[in-house]
PDB file of N, CA and C in Angstrom:
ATOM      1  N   UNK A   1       0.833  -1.191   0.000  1.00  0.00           N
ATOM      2  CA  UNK A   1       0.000   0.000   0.000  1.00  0.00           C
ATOM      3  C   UNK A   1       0.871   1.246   0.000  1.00  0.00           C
ATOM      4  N   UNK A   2       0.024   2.138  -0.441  1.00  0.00           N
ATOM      5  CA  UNK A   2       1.249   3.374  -1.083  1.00  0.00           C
ATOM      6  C   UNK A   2       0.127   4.471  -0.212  1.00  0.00           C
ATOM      7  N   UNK A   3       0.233   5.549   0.335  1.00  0.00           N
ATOM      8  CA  UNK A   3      -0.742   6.553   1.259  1.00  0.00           C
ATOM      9  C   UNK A   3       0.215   7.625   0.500  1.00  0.00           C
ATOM     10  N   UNK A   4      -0.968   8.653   0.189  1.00  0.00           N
ATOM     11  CA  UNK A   4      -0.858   9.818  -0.475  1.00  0.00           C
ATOM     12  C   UNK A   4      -1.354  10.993   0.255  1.00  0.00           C
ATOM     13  N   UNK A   5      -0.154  11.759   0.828  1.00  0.00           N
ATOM     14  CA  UNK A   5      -0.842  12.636   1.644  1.00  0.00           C
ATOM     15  C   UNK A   5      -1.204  14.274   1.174  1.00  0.00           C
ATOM     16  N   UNK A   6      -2.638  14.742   0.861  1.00  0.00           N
ATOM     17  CA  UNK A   6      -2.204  15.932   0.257  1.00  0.00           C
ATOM     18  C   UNK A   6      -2.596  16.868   0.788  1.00  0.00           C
ATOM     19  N   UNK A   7      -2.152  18.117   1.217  1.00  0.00           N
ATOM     20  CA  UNK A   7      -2.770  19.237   1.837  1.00  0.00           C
ATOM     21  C   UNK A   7      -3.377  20.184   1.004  1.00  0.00           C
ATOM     22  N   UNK A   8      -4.174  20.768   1.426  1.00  0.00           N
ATOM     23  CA  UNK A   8      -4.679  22.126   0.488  1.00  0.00           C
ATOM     24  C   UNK A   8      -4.906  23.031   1.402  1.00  0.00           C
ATOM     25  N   UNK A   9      -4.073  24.469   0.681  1.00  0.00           N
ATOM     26  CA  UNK A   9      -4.485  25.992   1.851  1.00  0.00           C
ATOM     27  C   UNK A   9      -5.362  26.663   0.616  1.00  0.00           C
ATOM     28  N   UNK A  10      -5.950  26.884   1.506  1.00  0.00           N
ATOM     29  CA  UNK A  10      -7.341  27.537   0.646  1.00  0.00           C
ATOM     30  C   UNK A  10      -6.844  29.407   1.062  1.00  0.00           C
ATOM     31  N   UNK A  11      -7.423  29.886  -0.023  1.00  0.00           N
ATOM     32  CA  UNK A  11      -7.575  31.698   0.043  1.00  0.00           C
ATOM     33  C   UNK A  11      -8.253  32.279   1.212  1.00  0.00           C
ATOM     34  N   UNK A  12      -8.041  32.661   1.817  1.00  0.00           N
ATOM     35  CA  UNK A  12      -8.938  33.083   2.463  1.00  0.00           C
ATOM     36  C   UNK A  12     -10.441  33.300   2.545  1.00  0.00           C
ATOM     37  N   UNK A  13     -11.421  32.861   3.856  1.00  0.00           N
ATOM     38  CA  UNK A  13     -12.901  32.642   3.378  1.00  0.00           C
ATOM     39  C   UNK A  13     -13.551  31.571   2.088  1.00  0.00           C
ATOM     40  N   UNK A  14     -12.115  30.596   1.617  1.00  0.00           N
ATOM     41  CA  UNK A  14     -12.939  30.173   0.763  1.00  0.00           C
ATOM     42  C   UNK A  14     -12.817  28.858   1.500  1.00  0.00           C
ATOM     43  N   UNK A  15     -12.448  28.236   3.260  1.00  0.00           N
ATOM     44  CA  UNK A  15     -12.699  26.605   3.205  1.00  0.00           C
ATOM     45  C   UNK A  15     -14.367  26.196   3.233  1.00  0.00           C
ATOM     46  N   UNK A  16     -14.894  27.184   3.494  1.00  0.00           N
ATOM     47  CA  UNK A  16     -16.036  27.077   3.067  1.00  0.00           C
ATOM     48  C   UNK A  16     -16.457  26.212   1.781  1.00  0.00           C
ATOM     49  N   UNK A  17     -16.225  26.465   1.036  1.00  0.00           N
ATOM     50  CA  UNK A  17     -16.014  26.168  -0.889  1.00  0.00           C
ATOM     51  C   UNK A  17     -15.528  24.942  -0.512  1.00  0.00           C
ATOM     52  N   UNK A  18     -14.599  24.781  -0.309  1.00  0.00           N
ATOM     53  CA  UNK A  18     -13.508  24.095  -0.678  1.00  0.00           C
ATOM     54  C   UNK A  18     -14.616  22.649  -0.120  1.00  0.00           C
ATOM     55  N   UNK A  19     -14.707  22.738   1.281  1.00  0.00           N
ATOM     56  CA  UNK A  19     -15.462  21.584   2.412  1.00  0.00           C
ATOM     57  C   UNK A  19     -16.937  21.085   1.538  1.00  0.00           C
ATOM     58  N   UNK A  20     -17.480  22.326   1.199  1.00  0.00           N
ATOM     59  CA  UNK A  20     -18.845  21.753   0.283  1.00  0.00           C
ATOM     60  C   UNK A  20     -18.437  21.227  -0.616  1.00  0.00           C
ATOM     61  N   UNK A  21     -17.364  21.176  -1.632  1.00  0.00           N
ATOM     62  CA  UNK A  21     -17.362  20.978  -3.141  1.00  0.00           C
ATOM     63  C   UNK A  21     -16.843  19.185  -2.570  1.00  0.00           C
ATOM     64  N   UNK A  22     -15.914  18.542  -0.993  1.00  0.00           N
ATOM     65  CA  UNK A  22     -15.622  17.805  -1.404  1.00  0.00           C
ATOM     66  C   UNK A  22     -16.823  16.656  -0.742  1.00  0.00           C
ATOM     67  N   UNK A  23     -17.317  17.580   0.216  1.00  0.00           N
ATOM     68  CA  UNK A  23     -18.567  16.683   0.495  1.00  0.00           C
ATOM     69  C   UNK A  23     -19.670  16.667  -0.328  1.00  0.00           C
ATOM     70  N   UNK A  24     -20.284  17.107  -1.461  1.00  0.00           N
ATOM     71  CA  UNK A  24     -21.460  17.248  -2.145  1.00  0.00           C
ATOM     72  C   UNK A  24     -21.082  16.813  -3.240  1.00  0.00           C
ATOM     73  N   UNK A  25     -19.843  16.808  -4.020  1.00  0.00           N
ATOM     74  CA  UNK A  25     -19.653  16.329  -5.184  1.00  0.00           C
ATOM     75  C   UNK A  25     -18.272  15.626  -5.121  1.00  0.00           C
ATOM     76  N   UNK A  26     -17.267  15.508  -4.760  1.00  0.00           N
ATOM     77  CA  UNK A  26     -15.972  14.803  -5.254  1.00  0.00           C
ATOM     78  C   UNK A  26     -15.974  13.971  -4.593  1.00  0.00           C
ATOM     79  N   UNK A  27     -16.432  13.551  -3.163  1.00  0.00           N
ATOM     80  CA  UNK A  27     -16.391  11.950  -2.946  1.00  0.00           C
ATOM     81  C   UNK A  27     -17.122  11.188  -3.995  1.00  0.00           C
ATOM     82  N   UNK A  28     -18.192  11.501  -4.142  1.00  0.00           N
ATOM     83  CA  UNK A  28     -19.054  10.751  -4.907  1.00  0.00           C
ATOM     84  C   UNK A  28     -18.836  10.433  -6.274  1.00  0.00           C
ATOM     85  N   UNK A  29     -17.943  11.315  -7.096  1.00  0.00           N
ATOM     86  CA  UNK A  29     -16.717  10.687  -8.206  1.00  0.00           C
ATOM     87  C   UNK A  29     -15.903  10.009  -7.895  1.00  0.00           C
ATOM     88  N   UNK A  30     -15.223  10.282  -6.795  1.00  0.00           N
ATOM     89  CA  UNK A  30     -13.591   9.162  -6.114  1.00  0.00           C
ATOM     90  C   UNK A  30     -14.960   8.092  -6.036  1.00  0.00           C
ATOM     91  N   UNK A  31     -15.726   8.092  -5.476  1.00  0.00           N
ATOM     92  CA  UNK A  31     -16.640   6.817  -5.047  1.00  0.00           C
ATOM     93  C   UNK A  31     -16.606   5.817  -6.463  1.00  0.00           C
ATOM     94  N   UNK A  32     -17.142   6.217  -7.561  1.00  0.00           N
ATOM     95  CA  UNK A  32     -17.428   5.769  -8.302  1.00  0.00           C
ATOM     96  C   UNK A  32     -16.026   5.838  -9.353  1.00  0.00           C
ATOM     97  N   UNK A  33     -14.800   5.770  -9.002  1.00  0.00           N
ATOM     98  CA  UNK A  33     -13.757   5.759  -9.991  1.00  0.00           C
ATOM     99  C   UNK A  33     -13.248   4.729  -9.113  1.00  0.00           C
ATOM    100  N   UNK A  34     -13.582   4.550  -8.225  1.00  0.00           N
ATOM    101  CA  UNK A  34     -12.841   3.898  -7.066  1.00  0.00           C
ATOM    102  C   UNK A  34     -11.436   3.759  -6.514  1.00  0.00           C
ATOM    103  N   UNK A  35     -11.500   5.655  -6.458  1.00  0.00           N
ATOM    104  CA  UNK A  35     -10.597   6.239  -5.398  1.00  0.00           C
ATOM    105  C   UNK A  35     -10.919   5.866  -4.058  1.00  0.00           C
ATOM    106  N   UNK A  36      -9.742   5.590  -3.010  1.00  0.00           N
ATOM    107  CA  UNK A  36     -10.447   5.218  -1.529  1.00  0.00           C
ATOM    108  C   UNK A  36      -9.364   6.565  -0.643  1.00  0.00           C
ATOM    109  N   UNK A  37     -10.016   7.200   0.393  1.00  0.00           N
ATOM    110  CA  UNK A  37      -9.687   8.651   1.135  1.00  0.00           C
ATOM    111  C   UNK A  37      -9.432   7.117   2.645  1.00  0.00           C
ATOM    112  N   UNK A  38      -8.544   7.676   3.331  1.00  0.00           N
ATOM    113  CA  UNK A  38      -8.422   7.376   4.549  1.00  0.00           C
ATOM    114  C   UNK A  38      -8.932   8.507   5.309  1.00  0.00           C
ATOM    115  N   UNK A  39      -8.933   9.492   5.432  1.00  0.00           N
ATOM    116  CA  UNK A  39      -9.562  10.288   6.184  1.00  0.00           C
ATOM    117  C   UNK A  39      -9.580  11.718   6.035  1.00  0.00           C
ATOM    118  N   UNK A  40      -9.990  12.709   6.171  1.00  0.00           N
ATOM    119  CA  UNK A  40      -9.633  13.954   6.265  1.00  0.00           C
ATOM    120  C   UNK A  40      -9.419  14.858   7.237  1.00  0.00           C
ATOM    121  N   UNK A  41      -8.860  16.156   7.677  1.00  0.00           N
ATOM    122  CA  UNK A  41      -8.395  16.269   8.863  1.00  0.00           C
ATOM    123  C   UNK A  41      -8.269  17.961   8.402  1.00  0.00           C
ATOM    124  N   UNK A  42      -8.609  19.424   9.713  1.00  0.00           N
ATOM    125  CA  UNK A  42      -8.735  20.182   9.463  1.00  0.00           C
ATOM    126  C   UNK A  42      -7.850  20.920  10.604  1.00  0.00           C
ATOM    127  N   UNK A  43      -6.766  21.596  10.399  1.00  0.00           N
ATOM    128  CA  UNK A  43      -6.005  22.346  11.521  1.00  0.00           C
ATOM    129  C   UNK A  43      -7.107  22.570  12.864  1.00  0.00           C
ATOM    130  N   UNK A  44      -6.772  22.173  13.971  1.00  0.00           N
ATOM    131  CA  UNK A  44      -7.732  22.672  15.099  1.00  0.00           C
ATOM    132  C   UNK A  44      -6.969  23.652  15.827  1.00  0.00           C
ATOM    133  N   UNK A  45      -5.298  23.634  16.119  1.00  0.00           N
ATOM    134  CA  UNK A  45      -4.527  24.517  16.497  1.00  0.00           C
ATOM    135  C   UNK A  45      -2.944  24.049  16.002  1.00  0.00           C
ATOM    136  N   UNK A  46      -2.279  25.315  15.216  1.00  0.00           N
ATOM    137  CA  UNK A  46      -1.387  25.167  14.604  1.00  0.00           C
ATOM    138  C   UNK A  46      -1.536  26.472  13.675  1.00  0.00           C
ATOM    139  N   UNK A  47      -0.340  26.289  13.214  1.00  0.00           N
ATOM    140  CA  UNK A  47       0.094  27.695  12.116  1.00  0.00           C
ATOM    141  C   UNK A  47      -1.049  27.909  11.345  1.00  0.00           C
ATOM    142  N   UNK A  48      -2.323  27.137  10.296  1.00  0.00           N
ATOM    143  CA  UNK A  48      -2.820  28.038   9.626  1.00  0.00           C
ATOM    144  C   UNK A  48      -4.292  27.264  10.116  1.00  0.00           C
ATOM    145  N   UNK A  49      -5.317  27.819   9.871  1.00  0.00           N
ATOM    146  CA  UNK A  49      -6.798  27.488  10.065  1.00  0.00           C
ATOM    147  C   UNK A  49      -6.939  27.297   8.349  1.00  0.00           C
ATOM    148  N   UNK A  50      -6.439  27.379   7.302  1.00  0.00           N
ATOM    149  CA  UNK A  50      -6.598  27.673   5.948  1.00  0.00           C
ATOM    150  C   UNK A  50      -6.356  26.354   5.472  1.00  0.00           C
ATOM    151  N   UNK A  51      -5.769  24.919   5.866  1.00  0.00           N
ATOM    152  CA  UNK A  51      -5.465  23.945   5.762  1.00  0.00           C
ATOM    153  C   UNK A  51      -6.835  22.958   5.752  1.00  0.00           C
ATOM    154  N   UNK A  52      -6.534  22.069   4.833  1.00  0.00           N
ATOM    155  CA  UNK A  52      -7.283  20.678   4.918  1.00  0.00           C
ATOM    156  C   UNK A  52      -6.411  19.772   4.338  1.00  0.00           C
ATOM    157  N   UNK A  53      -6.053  18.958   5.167  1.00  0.00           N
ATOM    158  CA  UNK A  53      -4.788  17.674   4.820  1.00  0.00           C
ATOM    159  C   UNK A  53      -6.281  16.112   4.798  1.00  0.00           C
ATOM    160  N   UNK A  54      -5.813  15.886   3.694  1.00  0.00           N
ATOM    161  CA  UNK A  54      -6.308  13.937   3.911  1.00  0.00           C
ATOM    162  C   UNK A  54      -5.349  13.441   2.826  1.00  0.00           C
ATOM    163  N   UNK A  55      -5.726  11.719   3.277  1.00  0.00           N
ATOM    164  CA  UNK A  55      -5.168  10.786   2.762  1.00  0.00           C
ATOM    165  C   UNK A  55      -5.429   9.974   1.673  1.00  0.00           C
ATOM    166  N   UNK A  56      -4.957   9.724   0.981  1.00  0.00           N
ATOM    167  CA  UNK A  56      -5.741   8.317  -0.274  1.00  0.00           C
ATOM    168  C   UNK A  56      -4.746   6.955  -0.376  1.00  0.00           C
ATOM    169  N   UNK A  57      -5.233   6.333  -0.434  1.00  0.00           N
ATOM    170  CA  UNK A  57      -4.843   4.669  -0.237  1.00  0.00           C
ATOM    171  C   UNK A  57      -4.742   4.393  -1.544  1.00  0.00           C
ATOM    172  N   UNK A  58      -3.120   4.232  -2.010  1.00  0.00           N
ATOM    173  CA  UNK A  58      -3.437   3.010  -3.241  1.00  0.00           C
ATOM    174  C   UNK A  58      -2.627   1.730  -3.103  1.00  0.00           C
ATOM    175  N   UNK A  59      -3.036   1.095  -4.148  1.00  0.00           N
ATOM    176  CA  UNK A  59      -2.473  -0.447  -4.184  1.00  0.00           C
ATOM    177  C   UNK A  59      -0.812  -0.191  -4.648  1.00  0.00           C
ATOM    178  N   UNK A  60      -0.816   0.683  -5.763  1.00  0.00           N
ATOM    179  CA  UNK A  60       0.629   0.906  -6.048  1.00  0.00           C
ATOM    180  C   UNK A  60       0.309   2.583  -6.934  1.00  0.00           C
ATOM    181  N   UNK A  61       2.074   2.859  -7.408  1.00  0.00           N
ATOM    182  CA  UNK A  61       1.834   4.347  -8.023  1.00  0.00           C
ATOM    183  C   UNK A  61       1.463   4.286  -9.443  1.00  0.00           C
ATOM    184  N   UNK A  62       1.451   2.866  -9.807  1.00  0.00           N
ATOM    185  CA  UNK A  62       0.501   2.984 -11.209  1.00  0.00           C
ATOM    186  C   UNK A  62      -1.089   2.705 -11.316  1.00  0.00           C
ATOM    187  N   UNK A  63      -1.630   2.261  -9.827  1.00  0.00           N
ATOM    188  CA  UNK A  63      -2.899   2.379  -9.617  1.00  0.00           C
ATOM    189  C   UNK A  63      -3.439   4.747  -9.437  1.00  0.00           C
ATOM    190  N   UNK A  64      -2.851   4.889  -8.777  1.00  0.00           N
ATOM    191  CA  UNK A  64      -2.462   6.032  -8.541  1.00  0.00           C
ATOM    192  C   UNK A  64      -2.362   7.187  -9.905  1.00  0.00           C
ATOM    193  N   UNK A  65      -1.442   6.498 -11.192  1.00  0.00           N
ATOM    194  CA  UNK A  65      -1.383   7.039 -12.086  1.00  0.00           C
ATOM    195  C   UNK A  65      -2.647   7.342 -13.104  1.00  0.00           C
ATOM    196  N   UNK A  66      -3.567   6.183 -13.066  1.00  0.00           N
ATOM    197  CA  UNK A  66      -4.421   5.784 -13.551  1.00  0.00           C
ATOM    198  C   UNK A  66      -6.059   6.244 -13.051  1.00  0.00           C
ATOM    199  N   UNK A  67      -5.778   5.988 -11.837  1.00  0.00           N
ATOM    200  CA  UNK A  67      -7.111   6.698 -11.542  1.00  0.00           C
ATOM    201  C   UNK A  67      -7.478   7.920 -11.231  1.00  0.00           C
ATOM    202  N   UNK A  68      -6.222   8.847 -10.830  1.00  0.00           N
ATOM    203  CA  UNK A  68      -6.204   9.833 -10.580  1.00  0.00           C
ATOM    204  C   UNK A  68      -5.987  10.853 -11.926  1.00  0.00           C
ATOM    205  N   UNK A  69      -5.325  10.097 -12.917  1.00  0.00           N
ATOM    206  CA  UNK A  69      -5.893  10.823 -14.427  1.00  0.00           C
ATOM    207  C   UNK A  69      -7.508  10.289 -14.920  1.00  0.00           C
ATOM    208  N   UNK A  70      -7.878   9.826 -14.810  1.00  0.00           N
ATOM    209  CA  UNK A  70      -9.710   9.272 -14.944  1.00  0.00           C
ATOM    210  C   UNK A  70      -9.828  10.341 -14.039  1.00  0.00           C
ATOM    211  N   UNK A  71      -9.933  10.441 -12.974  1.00  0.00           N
ATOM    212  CA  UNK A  71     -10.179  11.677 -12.351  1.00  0.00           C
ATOM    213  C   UNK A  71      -9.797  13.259 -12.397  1.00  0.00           C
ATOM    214  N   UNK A  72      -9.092  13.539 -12.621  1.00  0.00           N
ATOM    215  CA  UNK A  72      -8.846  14.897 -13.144  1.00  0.00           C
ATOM    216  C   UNK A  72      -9.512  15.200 -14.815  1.00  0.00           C
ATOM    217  N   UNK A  73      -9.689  14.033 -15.496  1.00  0.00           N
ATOM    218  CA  UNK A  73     -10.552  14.533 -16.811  1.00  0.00           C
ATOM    219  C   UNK A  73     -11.593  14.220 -16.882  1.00  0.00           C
ATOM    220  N   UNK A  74     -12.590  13.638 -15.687  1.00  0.00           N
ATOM    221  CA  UNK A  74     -14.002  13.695 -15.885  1.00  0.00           C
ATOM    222  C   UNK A  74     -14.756  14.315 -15.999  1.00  0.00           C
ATOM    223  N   UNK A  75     -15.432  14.338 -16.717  1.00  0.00           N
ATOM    224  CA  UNK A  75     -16.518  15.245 -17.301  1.00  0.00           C
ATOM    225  C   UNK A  75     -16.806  16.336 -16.050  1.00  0.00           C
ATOM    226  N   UNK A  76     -17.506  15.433 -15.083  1.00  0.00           N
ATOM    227  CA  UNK A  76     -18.365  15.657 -13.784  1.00  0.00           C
ATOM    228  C   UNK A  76     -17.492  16.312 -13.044  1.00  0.00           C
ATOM    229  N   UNK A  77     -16.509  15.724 -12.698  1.00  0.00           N
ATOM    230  CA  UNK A  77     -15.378  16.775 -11.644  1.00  0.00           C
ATOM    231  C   UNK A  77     -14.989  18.080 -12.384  1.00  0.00           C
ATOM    232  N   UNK A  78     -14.438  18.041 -13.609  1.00  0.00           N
ATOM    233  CA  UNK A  78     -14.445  19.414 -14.444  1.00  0.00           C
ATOM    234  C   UNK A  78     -15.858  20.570 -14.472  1.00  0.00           C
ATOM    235  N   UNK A  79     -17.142  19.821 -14.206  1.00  0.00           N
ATOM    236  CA  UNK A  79     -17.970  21.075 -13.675  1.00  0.00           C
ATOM    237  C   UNK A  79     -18.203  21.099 -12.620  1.00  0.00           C
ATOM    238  N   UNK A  80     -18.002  20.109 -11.425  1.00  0.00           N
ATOM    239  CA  UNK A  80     -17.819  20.367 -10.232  1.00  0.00           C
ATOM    240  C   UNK A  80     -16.598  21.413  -9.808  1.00  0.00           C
ATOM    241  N   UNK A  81     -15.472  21.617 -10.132  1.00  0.00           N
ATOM    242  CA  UNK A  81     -14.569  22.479 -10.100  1.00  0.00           C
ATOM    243  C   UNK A  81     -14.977  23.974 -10.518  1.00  0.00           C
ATOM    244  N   UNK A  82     -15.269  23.671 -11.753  1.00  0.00           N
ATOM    245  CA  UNK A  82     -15.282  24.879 -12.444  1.00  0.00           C
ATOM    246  C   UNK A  82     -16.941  25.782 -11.539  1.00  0.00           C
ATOM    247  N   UNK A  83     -17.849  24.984 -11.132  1.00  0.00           N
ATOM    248  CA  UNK A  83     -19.080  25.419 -10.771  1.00  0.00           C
ATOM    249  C   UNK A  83     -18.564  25.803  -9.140  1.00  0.00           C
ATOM    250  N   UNK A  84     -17.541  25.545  -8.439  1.00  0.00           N
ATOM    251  CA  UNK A  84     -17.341  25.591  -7.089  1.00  0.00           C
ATOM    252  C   UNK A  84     -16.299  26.788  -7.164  1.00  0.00           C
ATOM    253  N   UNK A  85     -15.851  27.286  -8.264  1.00  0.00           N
ATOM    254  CA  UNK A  85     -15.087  28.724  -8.202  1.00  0.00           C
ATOM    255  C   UNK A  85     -15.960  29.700  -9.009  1.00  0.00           C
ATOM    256  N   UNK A  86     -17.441  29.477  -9.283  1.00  0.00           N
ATOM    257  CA  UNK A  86     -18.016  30.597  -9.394  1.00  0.00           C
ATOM    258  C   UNK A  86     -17.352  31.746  -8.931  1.00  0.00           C
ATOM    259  N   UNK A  87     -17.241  32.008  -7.560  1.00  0.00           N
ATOM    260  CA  UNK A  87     -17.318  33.328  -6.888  1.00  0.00           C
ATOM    261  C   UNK A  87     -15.855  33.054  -6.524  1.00  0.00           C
ATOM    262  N   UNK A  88     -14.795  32.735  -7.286  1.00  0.00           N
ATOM    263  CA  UNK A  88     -13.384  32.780  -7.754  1.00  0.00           C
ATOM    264  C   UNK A  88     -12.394  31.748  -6.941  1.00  0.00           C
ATOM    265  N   UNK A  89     -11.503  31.809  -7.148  1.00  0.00           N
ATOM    266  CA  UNK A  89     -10.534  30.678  -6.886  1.00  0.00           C
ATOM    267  C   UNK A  89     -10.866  30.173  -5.339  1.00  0.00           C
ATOM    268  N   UNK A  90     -10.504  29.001  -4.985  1.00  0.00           N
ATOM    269  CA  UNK A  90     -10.491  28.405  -3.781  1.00  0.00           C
ATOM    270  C   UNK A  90      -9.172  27.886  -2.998  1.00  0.00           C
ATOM    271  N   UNK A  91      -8.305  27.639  -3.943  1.00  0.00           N
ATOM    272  CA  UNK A  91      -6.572  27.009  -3.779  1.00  0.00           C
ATOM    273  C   UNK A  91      -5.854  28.076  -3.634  1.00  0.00           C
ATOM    274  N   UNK A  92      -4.946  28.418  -3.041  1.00  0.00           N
ATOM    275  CA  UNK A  92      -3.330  29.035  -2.387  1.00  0.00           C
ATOM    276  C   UNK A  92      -2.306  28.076  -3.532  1.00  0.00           C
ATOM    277  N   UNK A  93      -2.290  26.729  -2.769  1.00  0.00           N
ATOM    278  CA  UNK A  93      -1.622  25.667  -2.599  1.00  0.00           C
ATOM    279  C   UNK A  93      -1.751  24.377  -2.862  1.00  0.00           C
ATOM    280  N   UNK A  94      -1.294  23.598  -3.361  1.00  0.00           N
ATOM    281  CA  UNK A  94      -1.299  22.002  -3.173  1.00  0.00           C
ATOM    282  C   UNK A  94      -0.313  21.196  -2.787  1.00  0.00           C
ATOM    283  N   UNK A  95      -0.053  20.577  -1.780  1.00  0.00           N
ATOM    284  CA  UNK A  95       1.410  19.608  -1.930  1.00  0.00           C
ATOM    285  C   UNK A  95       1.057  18.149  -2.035  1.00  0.00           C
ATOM    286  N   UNK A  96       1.793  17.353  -2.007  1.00  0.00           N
ATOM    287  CA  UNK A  96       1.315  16.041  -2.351  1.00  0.00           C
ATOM    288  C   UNK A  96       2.704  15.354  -1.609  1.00  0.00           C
ATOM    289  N   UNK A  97       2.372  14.557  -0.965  1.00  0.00           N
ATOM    290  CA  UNK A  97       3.731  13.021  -0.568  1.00  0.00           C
ATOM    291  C   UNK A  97       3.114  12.124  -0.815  1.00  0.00           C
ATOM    292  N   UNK A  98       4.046  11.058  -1.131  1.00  0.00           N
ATOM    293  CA  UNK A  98       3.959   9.617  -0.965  1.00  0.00           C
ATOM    294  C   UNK A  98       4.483   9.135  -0.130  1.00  0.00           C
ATOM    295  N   UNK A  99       3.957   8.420   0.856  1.00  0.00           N
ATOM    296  CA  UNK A  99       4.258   7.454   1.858  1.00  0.00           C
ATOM    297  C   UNK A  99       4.600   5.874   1.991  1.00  0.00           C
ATOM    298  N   UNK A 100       5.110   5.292   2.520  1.00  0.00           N
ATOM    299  CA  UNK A 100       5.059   3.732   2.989  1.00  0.00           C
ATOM    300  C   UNK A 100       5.001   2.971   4.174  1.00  0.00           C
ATOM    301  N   UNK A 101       4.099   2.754   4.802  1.00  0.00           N
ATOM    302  CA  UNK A 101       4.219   2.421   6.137  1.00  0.00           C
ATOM    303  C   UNK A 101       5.480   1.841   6.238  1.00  0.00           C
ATOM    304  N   UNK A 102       5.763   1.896   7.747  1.00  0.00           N
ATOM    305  CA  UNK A 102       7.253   1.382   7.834  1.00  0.00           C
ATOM    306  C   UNK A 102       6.745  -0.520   8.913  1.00  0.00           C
ATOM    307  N   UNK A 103       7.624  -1.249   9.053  1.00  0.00           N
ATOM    308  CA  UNK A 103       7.728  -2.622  10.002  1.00  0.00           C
ATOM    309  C   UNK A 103       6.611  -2.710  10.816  1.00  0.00           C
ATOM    310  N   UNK A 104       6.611  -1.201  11.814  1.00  0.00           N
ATOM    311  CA  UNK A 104       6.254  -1.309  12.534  1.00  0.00           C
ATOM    312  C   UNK A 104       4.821  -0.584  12.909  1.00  0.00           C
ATOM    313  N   UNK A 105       4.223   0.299  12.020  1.00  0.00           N
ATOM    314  CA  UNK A 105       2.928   0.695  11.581  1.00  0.00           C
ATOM    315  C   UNK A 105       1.678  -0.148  11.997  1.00  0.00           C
ATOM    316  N   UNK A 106       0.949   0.705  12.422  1.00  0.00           N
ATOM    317  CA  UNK A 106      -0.367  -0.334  12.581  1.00  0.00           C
ATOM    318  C   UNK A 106      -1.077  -0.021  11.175  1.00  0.00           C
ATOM    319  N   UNK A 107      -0.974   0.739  10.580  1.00  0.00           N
ATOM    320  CA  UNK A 107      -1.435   0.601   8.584  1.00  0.00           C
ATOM    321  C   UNK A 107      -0.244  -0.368   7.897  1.00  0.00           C
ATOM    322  N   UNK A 108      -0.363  -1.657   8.339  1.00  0.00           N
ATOM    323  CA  UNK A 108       0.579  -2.608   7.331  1.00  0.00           C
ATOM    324  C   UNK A 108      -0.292  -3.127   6.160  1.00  0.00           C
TER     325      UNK A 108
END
């Protein structure tokens, strides 16, 4: 298993945006491309309140390669995006890691 960790700092006033677009429409594409999220997670105290970090689980980085291009050119996520910056951008930032649990991990 390969864990993909990605953060996003949103513009100011927009995690608003950001939280609706992934609960009302982009799980429900990862659902059906069969992307899998380990969890999501929102600064409670720390340097920025502008943060939303989660995880995605793959089998390997060519599962990864594959579904995550099916996903960036779907129809549906391309007007989910484009319809969720109506009232203008939502992203700062993106970073992305790849992970590997190590021996001793309780995610083996």
């Amino acid at each position: 298993m390969i864990y993909e960790l990605r953060t996003y700092r949103t513009l100011p006033d927009r995690m608003p945006a950001l939280l609706k677009r992934f609960e009302t429409r982009t799980l429900k594409i990862w659902q059906r491309l069969g992307i899998r999220q380990l969890g999501f997670w929102r600064t409670t105290v720390g340097p920025s309140h502008l943060e939303l970090v989660y995880i995605l689980v793959w089998e390997s980085l060519a599962e990864r390669e594959r579904l995550w291009g099916s996903f960036v050119a779907d129809p549906e996520w391309l007007e989910a995006a484009a319809a969720s910056e109506v009232d203008g951008p939502i992203l700062a930032n993106i970073s992305s890691s790849f992970m590997s649990p190590t021996s001793f991990s309780a995610l083996q």
